[in-house]
PDB file of N, CA and C in Angstrom:
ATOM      1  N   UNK A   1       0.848  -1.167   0.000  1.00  0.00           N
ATOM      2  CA  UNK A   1       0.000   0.000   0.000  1.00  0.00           C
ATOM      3  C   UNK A   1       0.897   1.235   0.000  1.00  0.00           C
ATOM      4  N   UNK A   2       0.509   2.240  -0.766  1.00  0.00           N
ATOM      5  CA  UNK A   2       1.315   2.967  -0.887  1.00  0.00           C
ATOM      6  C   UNK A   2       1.257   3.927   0.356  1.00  0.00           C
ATOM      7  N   UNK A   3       2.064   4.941   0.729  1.00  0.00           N
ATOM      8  CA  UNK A   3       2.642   5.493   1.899  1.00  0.00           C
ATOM      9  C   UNK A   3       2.969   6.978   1.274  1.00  0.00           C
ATOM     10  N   UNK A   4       2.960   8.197   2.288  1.00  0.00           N
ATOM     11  CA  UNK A   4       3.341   9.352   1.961  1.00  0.00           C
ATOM     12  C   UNK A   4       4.688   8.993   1.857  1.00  0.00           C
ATOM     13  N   UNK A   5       5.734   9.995   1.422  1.00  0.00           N
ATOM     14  CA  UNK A   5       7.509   9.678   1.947  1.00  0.00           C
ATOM     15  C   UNK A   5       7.269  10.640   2.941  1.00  0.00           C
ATOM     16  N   UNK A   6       8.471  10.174   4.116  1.00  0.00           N
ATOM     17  CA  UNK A   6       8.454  11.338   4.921  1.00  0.00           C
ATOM     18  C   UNK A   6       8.498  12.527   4.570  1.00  0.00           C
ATOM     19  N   UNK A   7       7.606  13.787   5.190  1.00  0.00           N
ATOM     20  CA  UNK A   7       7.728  15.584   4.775  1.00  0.00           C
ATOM     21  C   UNK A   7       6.843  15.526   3.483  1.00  0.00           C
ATOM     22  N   UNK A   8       6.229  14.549   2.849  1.00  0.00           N
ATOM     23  CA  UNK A   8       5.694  14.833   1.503  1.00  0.00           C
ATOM     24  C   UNK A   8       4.719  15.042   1.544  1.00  0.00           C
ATOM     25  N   UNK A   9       4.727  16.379   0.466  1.00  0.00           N
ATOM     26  CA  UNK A   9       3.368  18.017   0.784  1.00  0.00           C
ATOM     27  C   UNK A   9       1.983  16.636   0.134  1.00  0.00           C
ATOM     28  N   UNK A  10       0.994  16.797   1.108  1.00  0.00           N
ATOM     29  CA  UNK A  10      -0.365  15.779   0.620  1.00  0.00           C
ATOM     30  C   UNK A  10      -0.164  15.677  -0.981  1.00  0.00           C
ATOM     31  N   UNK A  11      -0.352  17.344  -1.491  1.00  0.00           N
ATOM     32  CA  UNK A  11      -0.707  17.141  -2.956  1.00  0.00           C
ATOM     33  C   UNK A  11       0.219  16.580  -3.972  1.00  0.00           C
ATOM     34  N   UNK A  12       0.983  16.493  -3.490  1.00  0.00           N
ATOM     35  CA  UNK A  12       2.356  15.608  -3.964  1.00  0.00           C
ATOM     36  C   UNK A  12       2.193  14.697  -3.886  1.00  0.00           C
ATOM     37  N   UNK A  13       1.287  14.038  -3.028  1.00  0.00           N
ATOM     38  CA  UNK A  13       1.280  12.523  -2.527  1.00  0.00           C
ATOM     39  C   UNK A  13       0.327  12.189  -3.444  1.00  0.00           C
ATOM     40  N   UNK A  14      -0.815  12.752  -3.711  1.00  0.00           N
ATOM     41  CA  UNK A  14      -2.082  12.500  -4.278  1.00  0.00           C
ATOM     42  C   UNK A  14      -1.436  12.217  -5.511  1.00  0.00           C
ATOM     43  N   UNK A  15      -0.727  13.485  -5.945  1.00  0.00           N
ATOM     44  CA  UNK A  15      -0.390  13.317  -7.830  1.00  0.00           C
ATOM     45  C   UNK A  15       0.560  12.170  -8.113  1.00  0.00           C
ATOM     46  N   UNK A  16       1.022  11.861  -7.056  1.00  0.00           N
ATOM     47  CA  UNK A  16       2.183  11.014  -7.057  1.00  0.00           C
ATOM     48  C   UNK A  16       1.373   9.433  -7.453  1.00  0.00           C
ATOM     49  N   UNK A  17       0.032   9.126  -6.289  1.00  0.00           N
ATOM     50  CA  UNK A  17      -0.759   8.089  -6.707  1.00  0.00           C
ATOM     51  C   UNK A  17      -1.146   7.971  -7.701  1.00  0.00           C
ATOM     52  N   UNK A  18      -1.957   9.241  -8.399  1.00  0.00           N
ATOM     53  CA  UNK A  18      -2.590   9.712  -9.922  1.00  0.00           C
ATOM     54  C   UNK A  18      -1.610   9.283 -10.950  1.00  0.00           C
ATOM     55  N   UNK A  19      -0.413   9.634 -10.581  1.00  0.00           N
ATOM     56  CA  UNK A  19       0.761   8.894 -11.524  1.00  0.00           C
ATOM     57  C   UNK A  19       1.003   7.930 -11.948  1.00  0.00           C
ATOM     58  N   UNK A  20       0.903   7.120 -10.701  1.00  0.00           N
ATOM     59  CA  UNK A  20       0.811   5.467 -10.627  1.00  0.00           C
ATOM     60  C   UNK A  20      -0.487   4.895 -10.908  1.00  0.00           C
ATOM     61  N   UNK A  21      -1.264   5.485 -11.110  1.00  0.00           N
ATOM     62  CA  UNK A  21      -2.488   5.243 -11.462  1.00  0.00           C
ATOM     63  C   UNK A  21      -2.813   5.164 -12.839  1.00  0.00           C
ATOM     64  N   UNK A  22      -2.360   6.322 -13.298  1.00  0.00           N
ATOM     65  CA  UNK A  22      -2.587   6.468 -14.804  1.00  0.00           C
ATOM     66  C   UNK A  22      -1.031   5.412 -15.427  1.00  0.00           C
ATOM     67  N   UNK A  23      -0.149   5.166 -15.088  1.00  0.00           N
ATOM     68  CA  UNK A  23       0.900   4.252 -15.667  1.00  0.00           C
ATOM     69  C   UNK A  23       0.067   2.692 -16.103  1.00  0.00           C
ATOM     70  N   UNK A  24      -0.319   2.435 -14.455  1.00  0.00           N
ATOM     71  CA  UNK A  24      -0.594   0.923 -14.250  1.00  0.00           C
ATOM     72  C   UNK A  24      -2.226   1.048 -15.377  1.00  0.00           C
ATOM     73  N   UNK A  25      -2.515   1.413 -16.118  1.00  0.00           N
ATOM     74  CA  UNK A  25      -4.094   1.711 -16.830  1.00  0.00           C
ATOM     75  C   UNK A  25      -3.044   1.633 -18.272  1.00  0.00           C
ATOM     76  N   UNK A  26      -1.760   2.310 -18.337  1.00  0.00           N
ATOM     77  CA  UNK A  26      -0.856   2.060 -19.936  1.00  0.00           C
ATOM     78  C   UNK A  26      -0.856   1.012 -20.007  1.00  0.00           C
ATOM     79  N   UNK A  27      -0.140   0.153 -18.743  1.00  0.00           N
ATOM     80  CA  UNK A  27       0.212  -1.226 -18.655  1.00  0.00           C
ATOM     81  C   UNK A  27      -1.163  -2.220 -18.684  1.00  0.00           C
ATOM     82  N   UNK A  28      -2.241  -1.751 -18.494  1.00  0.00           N
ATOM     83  CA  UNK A  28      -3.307  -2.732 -18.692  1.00  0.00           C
ATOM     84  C   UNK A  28      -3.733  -2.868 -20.090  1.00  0.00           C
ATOM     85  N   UNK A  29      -3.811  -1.496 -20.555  1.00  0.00           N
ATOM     86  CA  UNK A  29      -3.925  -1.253 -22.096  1.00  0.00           C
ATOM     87  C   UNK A  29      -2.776  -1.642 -23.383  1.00  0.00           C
ATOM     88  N   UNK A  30      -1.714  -1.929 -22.426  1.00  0.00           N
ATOM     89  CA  UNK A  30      -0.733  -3.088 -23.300  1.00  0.00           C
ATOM     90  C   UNK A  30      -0.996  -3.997 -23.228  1.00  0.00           C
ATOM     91  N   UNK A  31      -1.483  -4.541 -22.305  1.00  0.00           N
ATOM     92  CA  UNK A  31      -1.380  -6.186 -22.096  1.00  0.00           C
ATOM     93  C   UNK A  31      -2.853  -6.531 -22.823  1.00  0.00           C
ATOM     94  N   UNK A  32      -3.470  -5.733 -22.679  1.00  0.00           N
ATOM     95  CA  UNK A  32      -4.890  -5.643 -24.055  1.00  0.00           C
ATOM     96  C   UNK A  32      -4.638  -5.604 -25.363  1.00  0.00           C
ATOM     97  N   UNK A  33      -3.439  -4.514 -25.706  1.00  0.00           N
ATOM     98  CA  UNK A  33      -3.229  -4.788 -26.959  1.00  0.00           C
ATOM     99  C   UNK A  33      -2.270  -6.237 -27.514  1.00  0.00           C
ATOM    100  N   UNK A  34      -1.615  -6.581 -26.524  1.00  0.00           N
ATOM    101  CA  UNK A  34      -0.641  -7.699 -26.702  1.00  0.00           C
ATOM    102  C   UNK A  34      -1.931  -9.456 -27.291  1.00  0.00           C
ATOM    103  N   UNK A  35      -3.048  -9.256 -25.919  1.00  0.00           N
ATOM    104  CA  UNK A  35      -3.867 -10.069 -26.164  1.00  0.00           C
ATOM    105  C   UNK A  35      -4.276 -10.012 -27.588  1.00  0.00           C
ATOM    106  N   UNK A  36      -4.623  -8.679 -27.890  1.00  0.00           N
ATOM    107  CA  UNK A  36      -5.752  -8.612 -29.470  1.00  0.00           C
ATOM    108  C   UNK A  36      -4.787  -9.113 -30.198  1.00  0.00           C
ATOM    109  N   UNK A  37      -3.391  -8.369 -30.516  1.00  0.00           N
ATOM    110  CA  UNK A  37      -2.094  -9.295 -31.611  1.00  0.00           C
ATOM    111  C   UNK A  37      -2.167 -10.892 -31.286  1.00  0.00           C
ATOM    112  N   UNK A  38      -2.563 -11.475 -30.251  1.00  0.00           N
ATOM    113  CA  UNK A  38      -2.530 -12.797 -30.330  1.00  0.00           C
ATOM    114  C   UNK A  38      -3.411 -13.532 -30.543  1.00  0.00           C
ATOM    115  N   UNK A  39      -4.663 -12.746 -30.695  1.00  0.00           N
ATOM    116  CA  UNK A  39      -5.689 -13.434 -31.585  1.00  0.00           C
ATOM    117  C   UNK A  39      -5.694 -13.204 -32.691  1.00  0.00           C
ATOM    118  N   UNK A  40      -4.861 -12.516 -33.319  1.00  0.00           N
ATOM    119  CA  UNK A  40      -4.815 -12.007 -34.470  1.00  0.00           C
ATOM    120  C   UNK A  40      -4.087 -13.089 -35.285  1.00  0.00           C
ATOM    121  N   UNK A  41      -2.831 -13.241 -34.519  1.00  0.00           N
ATOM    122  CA  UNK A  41      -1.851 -14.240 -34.727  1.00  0.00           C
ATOM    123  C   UNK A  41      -2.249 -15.524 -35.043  1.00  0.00           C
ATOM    124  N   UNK A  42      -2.838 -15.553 -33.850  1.00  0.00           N
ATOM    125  CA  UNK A  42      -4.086 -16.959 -34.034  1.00  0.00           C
ATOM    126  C   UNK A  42      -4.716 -17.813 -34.953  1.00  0.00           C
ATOM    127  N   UNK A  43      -5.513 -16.786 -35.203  1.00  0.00           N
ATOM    128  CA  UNK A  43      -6.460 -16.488 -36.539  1.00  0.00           C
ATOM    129  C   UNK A  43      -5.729 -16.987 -37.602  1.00  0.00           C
ATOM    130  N   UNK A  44      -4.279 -16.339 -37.722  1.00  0.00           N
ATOM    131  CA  UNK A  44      -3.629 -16.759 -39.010  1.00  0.00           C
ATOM    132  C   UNK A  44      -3.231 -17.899 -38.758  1.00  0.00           C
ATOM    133  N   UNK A  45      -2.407 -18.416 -37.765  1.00  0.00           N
ATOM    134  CA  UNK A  45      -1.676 -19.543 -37.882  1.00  0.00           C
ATOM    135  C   UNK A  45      -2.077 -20.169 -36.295  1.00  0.00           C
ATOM    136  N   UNK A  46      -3.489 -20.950 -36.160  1.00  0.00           N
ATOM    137  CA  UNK A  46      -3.752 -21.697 -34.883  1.00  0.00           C
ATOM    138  C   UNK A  46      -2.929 -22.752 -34.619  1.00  0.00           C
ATOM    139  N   UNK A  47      -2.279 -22.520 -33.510  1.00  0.00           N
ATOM    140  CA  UNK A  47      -1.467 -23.974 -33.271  1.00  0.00           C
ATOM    141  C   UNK A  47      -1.818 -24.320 -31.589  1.00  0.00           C
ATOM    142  N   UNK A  48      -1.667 -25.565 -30.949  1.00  0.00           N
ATOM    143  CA  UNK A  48      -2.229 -25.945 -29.243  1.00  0.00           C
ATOM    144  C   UNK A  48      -1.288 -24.939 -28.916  1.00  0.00           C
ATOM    145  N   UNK A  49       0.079 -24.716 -28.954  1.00  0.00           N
ATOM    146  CA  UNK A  49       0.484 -23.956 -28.255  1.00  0.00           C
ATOM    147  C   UNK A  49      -0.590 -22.426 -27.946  1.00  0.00           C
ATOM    148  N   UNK A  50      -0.572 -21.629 -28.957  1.00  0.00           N
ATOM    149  CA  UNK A  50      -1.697 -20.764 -29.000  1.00  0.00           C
ATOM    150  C   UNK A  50      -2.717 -20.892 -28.003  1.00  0.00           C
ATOM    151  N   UNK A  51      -3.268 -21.737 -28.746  1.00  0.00           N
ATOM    152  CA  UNK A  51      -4.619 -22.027 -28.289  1.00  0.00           C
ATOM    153  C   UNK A  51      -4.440 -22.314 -26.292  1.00  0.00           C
ATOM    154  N   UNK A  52      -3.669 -22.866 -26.056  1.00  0.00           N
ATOM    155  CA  UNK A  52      -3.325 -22.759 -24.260  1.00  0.00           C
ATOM    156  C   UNK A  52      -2.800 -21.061 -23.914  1.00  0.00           C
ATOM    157  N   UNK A  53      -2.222 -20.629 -24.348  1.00  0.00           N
ATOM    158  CA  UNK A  53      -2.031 -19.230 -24.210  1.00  0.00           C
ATOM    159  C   UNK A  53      -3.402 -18.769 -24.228  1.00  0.00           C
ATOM    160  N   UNK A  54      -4.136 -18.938 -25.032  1.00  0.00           N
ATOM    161  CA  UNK A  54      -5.670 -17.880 -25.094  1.00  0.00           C
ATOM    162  C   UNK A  54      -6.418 -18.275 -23.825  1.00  0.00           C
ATOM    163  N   UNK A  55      -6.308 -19.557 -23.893  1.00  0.00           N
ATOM    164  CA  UNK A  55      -7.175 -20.246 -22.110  1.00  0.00           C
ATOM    165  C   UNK A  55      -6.931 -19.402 -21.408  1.00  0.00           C
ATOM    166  N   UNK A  56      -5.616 -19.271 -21.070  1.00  0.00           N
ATOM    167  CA  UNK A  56      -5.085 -18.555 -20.148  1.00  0.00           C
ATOM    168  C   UNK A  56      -5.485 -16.866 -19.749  1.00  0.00           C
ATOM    169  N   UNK A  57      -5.807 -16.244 -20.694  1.00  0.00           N
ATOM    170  CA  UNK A  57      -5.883 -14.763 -20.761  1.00  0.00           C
ATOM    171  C   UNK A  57      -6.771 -14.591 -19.791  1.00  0.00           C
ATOM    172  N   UNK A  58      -7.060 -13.454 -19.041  1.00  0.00           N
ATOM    173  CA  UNK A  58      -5.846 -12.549 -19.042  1.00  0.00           C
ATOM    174  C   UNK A  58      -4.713 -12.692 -18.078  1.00  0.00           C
ATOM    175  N   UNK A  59      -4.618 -13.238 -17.872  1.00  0.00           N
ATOM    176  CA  UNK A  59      -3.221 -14.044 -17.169  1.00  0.00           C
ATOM    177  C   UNK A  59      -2.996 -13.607 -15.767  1.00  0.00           C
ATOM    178  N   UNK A  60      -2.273 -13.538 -14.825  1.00  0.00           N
ATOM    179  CA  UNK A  60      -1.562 -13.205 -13.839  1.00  0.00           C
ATOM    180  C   UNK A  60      -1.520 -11.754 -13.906  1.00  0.00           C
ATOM    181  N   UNK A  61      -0.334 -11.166 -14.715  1.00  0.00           N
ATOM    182  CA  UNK A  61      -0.302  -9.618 -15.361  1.00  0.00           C
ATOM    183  C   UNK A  61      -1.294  -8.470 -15.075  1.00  0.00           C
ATOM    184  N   UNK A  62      -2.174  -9.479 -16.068  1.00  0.00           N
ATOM    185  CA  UNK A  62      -3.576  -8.172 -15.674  1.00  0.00           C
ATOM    186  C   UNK A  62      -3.922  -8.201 -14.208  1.00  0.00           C
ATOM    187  N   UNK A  63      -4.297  -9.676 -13.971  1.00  0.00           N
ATOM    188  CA  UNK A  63      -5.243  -9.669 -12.538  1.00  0.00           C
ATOM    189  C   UNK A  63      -4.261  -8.466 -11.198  1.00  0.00           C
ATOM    190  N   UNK A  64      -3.118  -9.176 -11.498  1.00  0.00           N
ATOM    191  CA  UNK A  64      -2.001  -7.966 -10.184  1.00  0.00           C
ATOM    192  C   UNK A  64      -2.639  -6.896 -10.872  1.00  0.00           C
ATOM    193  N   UNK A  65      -2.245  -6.203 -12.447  1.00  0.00           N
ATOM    194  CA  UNK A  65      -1.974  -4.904 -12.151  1.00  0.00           C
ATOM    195  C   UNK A  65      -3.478  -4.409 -12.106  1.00  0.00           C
ATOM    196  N   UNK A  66      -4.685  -5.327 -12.270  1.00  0.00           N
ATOM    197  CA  UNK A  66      -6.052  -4.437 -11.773  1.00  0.00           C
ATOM    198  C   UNK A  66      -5.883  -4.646 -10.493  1.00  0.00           C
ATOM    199  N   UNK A  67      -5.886  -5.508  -9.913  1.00  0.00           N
ATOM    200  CA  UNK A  67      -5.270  -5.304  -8.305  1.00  0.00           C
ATOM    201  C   UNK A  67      -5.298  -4.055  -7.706  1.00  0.00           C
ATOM    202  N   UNK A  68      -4.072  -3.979  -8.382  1.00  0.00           N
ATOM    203  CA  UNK A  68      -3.328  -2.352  -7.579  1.00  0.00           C
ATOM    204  C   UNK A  68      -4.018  -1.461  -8.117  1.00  0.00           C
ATOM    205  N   UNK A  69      -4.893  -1.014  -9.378  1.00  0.00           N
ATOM    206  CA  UNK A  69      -5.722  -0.179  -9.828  1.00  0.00           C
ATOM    207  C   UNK A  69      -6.737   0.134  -8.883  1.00  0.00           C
ATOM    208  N   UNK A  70      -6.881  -1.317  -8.534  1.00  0.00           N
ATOM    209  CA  UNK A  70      -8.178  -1.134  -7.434  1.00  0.00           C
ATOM    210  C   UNK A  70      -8.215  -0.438  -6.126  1.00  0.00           C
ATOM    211  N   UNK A  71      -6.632  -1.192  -5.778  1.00  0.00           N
ATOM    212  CA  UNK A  71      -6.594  -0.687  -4.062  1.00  0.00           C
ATOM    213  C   UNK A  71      -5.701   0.632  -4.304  1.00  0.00           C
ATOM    214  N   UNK A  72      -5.301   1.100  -5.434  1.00  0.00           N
ATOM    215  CA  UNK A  72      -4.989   2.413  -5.182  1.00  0.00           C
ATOM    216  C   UNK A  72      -5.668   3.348  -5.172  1.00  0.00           C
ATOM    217  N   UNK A  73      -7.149   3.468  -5.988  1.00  0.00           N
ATOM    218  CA  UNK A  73      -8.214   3.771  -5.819  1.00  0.00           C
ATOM    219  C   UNK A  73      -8.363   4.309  -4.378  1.00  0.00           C
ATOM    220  N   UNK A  74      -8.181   3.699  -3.506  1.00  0.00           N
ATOM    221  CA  UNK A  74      -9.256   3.143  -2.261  1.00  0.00           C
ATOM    222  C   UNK A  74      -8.190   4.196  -1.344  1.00  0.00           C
ATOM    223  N   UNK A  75      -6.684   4.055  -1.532  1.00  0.00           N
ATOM    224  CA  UNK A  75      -5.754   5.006  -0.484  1.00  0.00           C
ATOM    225  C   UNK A  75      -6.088   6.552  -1.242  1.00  0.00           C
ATOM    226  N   UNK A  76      -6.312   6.293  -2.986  1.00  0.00           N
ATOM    227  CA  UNK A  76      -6.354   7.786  -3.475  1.00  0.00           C
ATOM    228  C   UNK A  76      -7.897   8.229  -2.622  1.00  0.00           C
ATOM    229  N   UNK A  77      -8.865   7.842  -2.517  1.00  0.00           N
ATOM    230  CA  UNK A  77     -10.043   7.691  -2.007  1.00  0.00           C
ATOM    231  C   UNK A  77      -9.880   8.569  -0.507  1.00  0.00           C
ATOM    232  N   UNK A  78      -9.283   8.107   0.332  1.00  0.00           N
ATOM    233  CA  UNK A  78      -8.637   8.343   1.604  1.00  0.00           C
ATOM    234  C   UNK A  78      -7.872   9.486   1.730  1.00  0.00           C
ATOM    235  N   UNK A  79      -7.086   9.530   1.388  1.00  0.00           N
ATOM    236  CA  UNK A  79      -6.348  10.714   0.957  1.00  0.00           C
ATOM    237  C   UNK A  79      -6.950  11.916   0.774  1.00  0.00           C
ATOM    238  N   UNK A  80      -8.231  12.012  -0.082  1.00  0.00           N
ATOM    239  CA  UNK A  80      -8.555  12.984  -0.513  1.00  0.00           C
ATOM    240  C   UNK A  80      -9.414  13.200   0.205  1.00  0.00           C
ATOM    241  N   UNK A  81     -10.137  12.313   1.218  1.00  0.00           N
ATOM    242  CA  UNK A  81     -10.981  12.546   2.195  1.00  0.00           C
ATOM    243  C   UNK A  81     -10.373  13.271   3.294  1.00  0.00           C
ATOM    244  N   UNK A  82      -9.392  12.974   3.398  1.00  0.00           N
ATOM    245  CA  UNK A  82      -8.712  13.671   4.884  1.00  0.00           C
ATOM    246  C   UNK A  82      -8.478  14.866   4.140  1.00  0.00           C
ATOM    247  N   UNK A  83      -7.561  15.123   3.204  1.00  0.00           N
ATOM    248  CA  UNK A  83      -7.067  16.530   2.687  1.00  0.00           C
ATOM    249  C   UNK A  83      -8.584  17.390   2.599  1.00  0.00           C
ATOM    250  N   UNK A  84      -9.759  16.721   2.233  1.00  0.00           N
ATOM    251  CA  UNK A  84     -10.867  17.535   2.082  1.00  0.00           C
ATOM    252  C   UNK A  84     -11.875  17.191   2.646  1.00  0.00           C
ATOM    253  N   UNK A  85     -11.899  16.877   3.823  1.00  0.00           N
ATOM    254  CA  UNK A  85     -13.345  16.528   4.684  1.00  0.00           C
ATOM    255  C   UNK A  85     -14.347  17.122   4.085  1.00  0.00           C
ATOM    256  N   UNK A  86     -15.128  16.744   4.625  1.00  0.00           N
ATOM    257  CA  UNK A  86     -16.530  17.093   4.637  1.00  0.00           C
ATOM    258  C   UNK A  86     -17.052  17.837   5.519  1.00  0.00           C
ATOM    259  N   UNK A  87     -17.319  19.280   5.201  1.00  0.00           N
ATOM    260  CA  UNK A  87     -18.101  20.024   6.508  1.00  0.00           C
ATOM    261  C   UNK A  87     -19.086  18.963   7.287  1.00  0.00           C
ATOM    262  N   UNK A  88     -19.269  19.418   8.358  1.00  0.00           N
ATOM    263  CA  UNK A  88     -20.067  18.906   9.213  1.00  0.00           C
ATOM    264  C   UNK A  88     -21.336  19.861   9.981  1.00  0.00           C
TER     265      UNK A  88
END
């Protein structure tokens, strides 16, 4: 879970998550495009090897990095609650 660094100004911290946020969403959207080239591949030349690769999708890869999409969500979530409460 991610962590302020020590002395680090909130909004630094926030953009810093937003960062890692928007990276790990490139990296999902590669591993999407990697999938579509391998059905593509497929298509042309089906072989078992292939075909056990496609079973497989979306593999390990994705599931971690939606993972961390998710639970970074949840500290960015937090974060922004404390920096901006809610009148009461």
């Amino acid at each position: 879970m991610a962590k302020p660094i020590e002395g680090e100004d909130p909004y630094d911290f926030i953009d810093r998550l937003l960062e890692e946020q928007q990276m790990k969403h490139f990296e999902l959207a590669g591993l999407v495009g990697e999938y579509r080239q391998h059905f593509e591949d497929m298509r042309e030349n089906p072989t078992a090897e292939a075909a056990t690769f496609a079973r497989g999708l979306p593999g390990a890869k994705y599931r971690v990095n939606s993972k961390f999409v998710s639970e970074n969500w949840l500290v960015l979530e937090a974060e922004l609650q404390r920096l901006f409460p809610r009148p009461e």
